[in-house]
C-alpha atoms as a PDB file:
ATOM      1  CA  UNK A   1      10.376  23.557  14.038  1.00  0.00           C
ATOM      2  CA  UNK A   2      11.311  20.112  13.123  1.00  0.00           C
ATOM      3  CA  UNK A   3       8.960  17.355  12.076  1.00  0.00           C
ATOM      4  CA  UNK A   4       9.495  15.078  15.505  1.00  0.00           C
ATOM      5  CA  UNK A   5       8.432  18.195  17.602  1.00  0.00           C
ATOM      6  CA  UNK A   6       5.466  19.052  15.724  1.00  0.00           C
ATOM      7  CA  UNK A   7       4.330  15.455  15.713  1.00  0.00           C
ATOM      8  CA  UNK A   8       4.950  14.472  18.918  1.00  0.00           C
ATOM      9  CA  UNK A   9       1.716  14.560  20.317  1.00  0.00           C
ATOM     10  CA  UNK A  10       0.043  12.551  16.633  1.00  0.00           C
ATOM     11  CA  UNK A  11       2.947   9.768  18.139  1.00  0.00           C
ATOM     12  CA  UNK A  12       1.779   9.745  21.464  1.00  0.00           C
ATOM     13  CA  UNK A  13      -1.872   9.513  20.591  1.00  0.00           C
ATOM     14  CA  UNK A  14      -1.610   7.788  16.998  1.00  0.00           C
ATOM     15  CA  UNK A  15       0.996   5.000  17.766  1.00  0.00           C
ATOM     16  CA  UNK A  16      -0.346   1.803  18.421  1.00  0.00           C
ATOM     17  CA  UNK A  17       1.383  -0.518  21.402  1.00  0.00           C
ATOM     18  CA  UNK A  18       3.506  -3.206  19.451  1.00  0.00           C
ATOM     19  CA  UNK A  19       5.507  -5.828  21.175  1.00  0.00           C
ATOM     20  CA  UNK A  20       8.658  -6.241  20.350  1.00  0.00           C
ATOM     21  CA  UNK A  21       8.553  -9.912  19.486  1.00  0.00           C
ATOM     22  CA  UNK A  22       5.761  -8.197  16.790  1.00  0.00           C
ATOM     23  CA  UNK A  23       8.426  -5.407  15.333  1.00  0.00           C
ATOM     24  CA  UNK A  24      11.113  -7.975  15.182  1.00  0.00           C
ATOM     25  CA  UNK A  25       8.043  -9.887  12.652  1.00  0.00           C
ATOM     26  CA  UNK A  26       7.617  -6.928  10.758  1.00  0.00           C
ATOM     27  CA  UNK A  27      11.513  -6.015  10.297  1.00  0.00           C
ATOM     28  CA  UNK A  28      11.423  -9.640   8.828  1.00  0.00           C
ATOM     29  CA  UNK A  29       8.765  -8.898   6.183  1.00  0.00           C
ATOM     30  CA  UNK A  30      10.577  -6.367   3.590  1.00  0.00           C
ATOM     31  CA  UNK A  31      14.068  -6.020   5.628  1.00  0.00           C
ATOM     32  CA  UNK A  32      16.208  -2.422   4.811  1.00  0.00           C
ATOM     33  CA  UNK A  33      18.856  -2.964   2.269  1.00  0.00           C
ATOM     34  CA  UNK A  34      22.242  -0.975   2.895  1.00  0.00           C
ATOM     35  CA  UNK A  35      23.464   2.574   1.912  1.00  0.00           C
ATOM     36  CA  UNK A  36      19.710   4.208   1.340  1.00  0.00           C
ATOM     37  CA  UNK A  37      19.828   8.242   0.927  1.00  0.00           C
ATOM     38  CA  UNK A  38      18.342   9.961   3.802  1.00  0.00           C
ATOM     39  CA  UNK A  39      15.721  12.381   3.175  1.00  0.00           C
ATOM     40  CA  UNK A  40      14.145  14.776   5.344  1.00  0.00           C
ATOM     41  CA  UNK A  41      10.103  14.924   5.921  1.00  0.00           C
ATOM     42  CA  UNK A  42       8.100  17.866   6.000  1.00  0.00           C
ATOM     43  CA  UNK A  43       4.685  16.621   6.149  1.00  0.00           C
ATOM     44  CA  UNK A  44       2.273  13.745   5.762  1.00  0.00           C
ATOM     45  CA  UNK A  45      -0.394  14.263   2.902  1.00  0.00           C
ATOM     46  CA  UNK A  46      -2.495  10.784   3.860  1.00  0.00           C
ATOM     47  CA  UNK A  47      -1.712   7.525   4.883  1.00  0.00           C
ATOM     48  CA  UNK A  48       0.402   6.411   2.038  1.00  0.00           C
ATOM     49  CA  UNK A  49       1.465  10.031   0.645  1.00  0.00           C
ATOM     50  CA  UNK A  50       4.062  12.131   1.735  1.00  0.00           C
ATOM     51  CA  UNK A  51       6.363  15.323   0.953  1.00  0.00           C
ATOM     52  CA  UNK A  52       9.448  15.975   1.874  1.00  0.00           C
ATOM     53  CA  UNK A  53      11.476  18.926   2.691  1.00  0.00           C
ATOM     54  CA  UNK A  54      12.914  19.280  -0.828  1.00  0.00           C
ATOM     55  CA  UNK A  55       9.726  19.167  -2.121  1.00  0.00           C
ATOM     56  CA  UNK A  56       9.018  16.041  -3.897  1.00  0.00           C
ATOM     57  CA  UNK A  57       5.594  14.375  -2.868  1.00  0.00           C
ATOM     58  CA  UNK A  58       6.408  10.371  -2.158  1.00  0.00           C
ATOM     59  CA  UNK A  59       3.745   7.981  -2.478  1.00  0.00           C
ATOM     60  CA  UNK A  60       4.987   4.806  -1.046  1.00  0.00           C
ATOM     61  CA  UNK A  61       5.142   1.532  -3.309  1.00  0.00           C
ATOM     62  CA  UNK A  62       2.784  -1.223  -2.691  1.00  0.00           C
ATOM     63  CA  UNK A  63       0.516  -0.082  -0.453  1.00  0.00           C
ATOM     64  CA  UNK A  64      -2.914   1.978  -1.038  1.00  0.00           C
ATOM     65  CA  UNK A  65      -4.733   3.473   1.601  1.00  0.00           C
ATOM     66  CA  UNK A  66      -8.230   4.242   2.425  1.00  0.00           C
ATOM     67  CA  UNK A  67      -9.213   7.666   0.493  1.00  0.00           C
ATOM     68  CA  UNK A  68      -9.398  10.914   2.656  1.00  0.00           C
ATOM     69  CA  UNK A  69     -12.528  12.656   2.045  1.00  0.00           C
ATOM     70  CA  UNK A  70     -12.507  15.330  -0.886  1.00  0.00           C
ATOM     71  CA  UNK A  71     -14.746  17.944  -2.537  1.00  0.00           C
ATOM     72  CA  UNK A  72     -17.462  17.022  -0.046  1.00  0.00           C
ATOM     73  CA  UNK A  73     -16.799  13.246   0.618  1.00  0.00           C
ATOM     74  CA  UNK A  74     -16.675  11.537   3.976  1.00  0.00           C
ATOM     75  CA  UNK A  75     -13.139   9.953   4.780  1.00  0.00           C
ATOM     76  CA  UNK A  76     -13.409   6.341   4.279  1.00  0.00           C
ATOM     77  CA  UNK A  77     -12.719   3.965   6.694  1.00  0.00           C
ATOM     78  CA  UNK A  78      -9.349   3.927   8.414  1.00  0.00           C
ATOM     79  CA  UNK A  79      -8.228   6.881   6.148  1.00  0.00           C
ATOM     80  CA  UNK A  80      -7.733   9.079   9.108  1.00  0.00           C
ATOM     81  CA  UNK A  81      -6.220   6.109  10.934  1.00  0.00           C
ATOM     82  CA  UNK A  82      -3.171   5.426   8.464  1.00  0.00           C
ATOM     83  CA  UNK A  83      -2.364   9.498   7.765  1.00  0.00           C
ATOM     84  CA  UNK A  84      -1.837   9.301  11.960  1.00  0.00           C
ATOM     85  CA  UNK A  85       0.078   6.120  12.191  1.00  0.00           C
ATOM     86  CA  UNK A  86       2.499   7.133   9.170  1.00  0.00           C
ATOM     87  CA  UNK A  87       2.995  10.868  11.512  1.00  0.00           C
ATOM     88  CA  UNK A  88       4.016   8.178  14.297  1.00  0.00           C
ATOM     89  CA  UNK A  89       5.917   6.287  12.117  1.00  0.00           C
ATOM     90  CA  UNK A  90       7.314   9.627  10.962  1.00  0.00           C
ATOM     91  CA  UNK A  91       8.002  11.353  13.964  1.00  0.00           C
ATOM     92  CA  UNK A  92       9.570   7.827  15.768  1.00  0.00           C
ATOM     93  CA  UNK A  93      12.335   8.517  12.890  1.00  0.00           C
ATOM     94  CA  UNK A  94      12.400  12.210  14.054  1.00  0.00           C
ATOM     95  CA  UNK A  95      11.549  13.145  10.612  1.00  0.00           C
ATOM     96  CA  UNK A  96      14.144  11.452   8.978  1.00  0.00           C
ATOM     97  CA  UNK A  97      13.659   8.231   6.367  1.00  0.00           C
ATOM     98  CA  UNK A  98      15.659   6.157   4.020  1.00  0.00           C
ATOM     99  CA  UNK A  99      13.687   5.965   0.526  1.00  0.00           C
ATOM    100  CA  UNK A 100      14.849   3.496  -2.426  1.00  0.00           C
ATOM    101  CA  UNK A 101      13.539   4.534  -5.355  1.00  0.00           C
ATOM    102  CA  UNK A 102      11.488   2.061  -7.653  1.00  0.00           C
ATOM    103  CA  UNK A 103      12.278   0.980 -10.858  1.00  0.00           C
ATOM    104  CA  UNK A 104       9.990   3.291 -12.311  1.00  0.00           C
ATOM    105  CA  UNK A 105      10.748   6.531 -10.287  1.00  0.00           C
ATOM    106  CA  UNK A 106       7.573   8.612 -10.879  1.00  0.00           C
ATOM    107  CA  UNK A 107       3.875   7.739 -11.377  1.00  0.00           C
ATOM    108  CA  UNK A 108       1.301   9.841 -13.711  1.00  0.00           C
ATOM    109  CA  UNK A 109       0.657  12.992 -11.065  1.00  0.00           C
ATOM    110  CA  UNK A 110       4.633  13.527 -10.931  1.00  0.00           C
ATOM    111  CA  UNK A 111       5.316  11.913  -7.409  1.00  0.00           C
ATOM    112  CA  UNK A 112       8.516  10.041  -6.824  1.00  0.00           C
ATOM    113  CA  UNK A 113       7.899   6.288  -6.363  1.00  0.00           C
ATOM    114  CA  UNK A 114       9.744   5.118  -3.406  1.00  0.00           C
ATOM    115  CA  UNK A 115       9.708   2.548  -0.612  1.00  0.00           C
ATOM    116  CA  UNK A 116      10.340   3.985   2.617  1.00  0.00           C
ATOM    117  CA  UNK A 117      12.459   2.656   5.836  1.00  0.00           C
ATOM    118  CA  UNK A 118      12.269   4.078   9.021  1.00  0.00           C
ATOM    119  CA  UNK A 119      15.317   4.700  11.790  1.00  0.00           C
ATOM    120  CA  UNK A 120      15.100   1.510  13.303  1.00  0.00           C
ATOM    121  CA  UNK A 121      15.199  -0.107   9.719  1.00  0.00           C
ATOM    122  CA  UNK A 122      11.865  -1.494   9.223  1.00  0.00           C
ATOM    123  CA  UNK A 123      10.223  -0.840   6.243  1.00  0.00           C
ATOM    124  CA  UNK A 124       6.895   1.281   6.459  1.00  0.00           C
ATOM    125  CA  UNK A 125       4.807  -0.133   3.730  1.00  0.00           C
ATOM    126  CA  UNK A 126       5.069  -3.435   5.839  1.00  0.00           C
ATOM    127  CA  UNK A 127       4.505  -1.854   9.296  1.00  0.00           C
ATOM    128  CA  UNK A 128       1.259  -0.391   8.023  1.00  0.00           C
ATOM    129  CA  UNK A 129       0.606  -3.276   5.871  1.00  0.00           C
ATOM    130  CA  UNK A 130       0.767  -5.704   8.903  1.00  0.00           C
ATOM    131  CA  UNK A 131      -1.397  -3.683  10.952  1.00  0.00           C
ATOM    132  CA  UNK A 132      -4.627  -3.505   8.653  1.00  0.00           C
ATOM    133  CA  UNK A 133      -4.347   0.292   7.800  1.00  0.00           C
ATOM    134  CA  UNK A 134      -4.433  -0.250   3.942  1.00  0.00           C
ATOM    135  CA  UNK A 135      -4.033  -2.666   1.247  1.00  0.00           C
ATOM    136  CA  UNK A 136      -1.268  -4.479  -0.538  1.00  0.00           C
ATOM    137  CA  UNK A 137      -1.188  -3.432  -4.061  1.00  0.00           C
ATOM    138  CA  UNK A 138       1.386  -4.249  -7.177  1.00  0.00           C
ATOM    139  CA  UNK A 139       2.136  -2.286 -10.279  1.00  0.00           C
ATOM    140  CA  UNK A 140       4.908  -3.529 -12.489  1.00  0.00           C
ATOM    141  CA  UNK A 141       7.699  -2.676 -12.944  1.00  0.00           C
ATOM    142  CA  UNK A 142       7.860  -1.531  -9.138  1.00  0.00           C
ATOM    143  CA  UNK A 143       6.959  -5.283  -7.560  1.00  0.00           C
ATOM    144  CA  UNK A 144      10.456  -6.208  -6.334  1.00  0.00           C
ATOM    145  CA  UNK A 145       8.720  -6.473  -2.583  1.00  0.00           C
ATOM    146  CA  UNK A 146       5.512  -8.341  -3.694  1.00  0.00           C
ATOM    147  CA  UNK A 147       6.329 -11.275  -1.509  1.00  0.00           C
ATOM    148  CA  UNK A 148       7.195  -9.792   1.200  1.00  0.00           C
ATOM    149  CA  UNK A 149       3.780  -6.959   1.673  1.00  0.00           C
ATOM    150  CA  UNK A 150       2.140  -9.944   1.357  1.00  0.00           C
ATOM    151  CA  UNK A 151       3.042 -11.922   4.145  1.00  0.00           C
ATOM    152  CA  UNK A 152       2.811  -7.969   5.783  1.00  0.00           C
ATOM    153  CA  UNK A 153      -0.872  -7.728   4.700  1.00  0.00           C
ATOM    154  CA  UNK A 154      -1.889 -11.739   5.352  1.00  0.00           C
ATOM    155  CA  UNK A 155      -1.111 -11.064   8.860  1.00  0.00           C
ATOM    156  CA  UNK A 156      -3.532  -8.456   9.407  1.00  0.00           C
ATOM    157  CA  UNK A 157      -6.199 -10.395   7.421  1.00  0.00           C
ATOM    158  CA  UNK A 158      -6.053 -13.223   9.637  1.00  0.00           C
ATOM    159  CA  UNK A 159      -5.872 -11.252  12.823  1.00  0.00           C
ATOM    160  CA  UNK A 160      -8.570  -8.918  11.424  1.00  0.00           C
ATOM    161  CA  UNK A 161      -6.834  -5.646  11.886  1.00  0.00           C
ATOM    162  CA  UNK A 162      -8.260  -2.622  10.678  1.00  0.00           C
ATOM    163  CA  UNK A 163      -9.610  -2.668   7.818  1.00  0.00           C
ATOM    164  CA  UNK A 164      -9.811  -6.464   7.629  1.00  0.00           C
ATOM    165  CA  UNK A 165     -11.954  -6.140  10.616  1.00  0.00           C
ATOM    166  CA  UNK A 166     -15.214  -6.402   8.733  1.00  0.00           C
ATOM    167  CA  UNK A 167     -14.532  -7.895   5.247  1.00  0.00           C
ATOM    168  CA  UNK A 168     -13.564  -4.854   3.010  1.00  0.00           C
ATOM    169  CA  UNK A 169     -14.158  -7.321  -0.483  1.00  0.00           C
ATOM    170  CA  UNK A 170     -17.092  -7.045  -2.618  1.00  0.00           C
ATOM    171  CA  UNK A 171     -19.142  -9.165  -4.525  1.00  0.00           C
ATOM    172  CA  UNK A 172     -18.930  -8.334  -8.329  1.00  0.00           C
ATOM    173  CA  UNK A 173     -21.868  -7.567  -8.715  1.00  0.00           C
ATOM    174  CA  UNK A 174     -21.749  -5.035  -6.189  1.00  0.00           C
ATOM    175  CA  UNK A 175     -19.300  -2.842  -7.632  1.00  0.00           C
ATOM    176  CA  UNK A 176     -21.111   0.412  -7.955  1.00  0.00           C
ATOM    177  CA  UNK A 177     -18.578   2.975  -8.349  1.00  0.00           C
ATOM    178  CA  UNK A 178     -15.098   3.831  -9.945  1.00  0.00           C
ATOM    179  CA  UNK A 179     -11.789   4.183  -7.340  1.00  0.00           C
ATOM    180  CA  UNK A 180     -10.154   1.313  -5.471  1.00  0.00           C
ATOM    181  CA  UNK A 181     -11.809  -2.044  -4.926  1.00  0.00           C
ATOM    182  CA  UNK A 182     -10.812  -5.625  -3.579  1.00  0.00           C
ATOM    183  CA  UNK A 183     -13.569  -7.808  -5.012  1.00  0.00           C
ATOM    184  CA  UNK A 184     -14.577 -11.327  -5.232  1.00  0.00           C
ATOM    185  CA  UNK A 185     -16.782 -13.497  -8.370  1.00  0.00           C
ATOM    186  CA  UNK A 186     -17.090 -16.262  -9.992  1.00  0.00           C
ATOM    187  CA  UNK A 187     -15.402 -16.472 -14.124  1.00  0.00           C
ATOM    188  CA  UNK A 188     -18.477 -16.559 -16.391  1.00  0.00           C
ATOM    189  CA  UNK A 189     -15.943 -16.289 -19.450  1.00  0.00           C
ATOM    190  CA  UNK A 190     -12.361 -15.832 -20.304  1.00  0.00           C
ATOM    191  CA  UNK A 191     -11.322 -14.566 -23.931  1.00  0.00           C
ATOM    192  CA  UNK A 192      -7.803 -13.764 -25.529  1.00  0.00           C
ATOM    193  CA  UNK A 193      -7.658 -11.169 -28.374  1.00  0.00           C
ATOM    194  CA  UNK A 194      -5.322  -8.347 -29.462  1.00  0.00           C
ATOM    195  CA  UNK A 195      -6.667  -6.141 -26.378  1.00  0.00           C
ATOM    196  CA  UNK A 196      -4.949  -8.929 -24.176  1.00  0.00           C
ATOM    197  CA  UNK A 197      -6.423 -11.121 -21.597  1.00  0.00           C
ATOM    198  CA  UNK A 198     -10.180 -10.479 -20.634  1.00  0.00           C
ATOM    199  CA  UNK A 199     -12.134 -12.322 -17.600  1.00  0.00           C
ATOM    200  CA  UNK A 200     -15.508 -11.846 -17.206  1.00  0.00           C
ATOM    201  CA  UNK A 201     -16.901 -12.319 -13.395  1.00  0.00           C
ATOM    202  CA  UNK A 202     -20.973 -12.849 -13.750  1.00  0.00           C
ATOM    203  CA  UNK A 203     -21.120  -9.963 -16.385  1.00  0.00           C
ATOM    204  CA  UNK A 204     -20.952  -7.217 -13.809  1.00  0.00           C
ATOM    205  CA  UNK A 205     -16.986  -6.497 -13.833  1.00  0.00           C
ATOM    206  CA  UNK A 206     -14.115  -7.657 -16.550  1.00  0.00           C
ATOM    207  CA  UNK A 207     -10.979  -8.194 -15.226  1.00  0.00           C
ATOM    208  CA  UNK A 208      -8.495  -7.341 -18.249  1.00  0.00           C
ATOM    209  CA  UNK A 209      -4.411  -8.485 -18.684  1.00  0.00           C
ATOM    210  CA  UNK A 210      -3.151  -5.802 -21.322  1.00  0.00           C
ATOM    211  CA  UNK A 211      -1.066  -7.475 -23.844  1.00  0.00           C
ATOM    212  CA  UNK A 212       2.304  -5.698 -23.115  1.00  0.00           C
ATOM    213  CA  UNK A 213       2.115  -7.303 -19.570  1.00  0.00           C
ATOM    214  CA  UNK A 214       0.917 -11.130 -20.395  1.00  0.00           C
ATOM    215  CA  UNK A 215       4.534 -12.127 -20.337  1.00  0.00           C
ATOM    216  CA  UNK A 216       4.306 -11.619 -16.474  1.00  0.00           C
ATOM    217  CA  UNK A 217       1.102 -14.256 -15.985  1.00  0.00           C
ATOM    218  CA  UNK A 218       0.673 -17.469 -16.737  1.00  0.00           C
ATOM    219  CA  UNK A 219      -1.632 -17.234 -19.752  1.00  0.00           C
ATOM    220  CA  UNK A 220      -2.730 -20.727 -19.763  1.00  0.00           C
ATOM    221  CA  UNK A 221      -3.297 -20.913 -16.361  1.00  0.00           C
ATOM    222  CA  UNK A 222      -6.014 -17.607 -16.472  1.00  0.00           C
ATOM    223  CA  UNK A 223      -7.456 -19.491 -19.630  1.00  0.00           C
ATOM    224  CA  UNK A 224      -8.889 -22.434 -17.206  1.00  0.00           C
ATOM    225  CA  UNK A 225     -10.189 -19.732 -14.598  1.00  0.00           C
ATOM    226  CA  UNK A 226     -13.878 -20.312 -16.050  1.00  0.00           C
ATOM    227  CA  UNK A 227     -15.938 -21.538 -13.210  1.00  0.00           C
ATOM    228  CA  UNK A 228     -13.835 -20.703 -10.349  1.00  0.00           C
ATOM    229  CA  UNK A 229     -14.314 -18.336  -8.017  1.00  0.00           C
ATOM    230  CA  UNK A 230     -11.613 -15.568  -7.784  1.00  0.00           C
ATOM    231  CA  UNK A 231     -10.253 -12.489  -6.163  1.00  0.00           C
ATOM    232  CA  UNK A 232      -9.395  -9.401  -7.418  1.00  0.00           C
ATOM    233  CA  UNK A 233      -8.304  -5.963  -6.673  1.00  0.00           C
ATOM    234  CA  UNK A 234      -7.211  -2.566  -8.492  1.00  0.00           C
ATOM    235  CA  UNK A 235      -8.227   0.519  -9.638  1.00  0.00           C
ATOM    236  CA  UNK A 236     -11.983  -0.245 -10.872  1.00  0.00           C
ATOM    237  CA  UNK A 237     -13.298   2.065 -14.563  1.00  0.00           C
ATOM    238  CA  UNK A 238     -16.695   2.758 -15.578  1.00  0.00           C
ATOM    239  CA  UNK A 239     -16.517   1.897 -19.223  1.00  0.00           C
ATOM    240  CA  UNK A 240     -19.622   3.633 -19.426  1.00  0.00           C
ATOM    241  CA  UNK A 241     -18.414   6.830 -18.942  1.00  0.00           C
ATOM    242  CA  UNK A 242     -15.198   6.578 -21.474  1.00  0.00           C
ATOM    243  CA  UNK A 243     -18.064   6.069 -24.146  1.00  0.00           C
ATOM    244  CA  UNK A 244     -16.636   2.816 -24.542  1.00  0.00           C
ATOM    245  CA  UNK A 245     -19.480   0.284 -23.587  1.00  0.00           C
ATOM    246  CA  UNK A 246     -20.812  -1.842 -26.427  1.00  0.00           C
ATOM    247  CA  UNK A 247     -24.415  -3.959 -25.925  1.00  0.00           C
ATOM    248  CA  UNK A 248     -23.383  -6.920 -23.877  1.00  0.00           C
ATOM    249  CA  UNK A 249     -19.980  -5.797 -22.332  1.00  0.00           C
ATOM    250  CA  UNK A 250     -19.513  -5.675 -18.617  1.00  0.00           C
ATOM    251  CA  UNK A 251     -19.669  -1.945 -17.157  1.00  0.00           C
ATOM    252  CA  UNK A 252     -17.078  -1.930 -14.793  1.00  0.00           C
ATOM    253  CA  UNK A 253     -13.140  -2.662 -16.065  1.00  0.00           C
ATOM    254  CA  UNK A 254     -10.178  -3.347 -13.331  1.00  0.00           C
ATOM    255  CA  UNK A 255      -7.182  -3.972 -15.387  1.00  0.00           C
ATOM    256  CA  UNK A 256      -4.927  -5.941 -13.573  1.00  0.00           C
ATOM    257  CA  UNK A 257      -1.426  -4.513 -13.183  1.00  0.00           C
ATOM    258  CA  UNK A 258      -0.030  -7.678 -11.725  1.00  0.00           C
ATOM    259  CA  UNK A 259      -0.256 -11.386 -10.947  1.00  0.00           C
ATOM    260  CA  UNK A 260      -0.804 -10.710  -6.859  1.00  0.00           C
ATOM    261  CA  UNK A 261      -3.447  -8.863  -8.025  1.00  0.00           C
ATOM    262  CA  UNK A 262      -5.116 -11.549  -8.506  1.00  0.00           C
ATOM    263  CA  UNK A 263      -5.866 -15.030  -6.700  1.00  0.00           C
ATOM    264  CA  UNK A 264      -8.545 -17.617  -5.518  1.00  0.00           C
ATOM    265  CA  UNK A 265     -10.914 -16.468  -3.390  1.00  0.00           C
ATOM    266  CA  UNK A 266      -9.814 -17.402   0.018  1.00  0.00           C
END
């Protein structure tokens, strides 16, 4: 039984009703380029996550999605939400995508790194993007659509779509836990060294620059960041747990994997 038939009824009761003065903005945001391979789509893990028929799992470039619940956790918020708008997206293609590889074609778990365009051309990071169902994220070298998910993701913020509908960024200091953050603080300190770039928000959370990607930010510029208030978002660490934490250091690390990554709070 082919994808589009099984998901037929996740389209009819997942998709969301989108004018098509809307789609025509979204094909705008990250348009398809020509002569992408076709692949074929056996199922949808979650809402940025999927695996095709010849068996590679796909996680999609530049966009992270609320976790599914695991090993006893709830979902979080929206999770549920993107896995059944990508089935929509899905089964609108009738199962079949275009996928262009990034730059760096797998991550650490062995997935294929790909961006992903449906039938109709428009690229599905941005669709979900653009309406609110997850966040815009960049990890070099895979950043050639940076620009673009942006403008995808701003859209939503301002319209407060999904999970933009109640403010989804945290204070520093109330960073609590390891995983996937978008958080806000002012610089108490900024120091250079041969670990790379280190920025210190209130002494709750360092943000750090490893040195093998400072060639990608403008040094100086993070060097007058003390004072200012800032946004940030990644993958947070307890140092804590790594048996890493000296007297005095921050608990929480969220190395920052990119310059969009990073901004003045809005």
């Amino acid at each position: 039984m082919g994808f589009s038939l099984l998901m037929k009824k996740a389209s009819l009761a997942g998709a969301f009703f989108v004018s098509a003065f809307w789609l025509s903005a979204v094909h705008a945001f990250c348009p398809a380029p020509d002569g992408l391979a076709s692949v074929a789509v056996q199922r949808v893990v979650d809402g940025d996550t999927l695996r095709l028929s010849d068996g590679r799992s796909v996680r999609m470039i530049g966009l992270n999605t609320p976790e599914l619940g695991k090993k006893g956790r709830a979902d979080e918020p929206f999770a549920v939400t993107a896995r059944k708008r990508l089935e929509a997206l899905v089964a609108a293609s009738d199962g079949q995508l275009a996928l262009l590889p990034g730059k760096e074609s797998k991550d650490s778990y062995g997935r294929t790194l790909a961006h992903l365009y449906g039938a109709d051309g428009a690229n599905l990071e941005a669709q979900m993007l653009a309406e609110g169902l997850g966040f815009q994220v960049a990890v070099a070298p895979n950043v050639d659509l940076v620009i673009c998910q942006q403008t995808a993701e701003r859209s939503a913020r301002q319209a407060g779509l999904g999970v933009w509908r109640q403010s989804p960024v945290l204070k520093a200091e109330q960073i609590t836990t390891s995983g996937f953050a978008v958080l806000s603080g002012r610089v108490s300190k900024v120091q250079r060294n041969r670990g790379g770039v280190w920025i210190e928000l209130q002494d709750s959370v360092v943000l750090r620059v490893a040195p093998n990607l400072l060639g990608q930010f403008d040094v100086a510029a993070l060097e007058r960041l003390k004072g200012k208030q800032i946004e940030a978002r990644g993958w947070v660490v307890d140092r804590s747990r790594r048996g890493g934490l000296k007297d005095g250091q921050a608990r929480w690390l969220l190395p920052l994997t990119h310059p969009a990554m990073l901004q003045a709070a809005p």
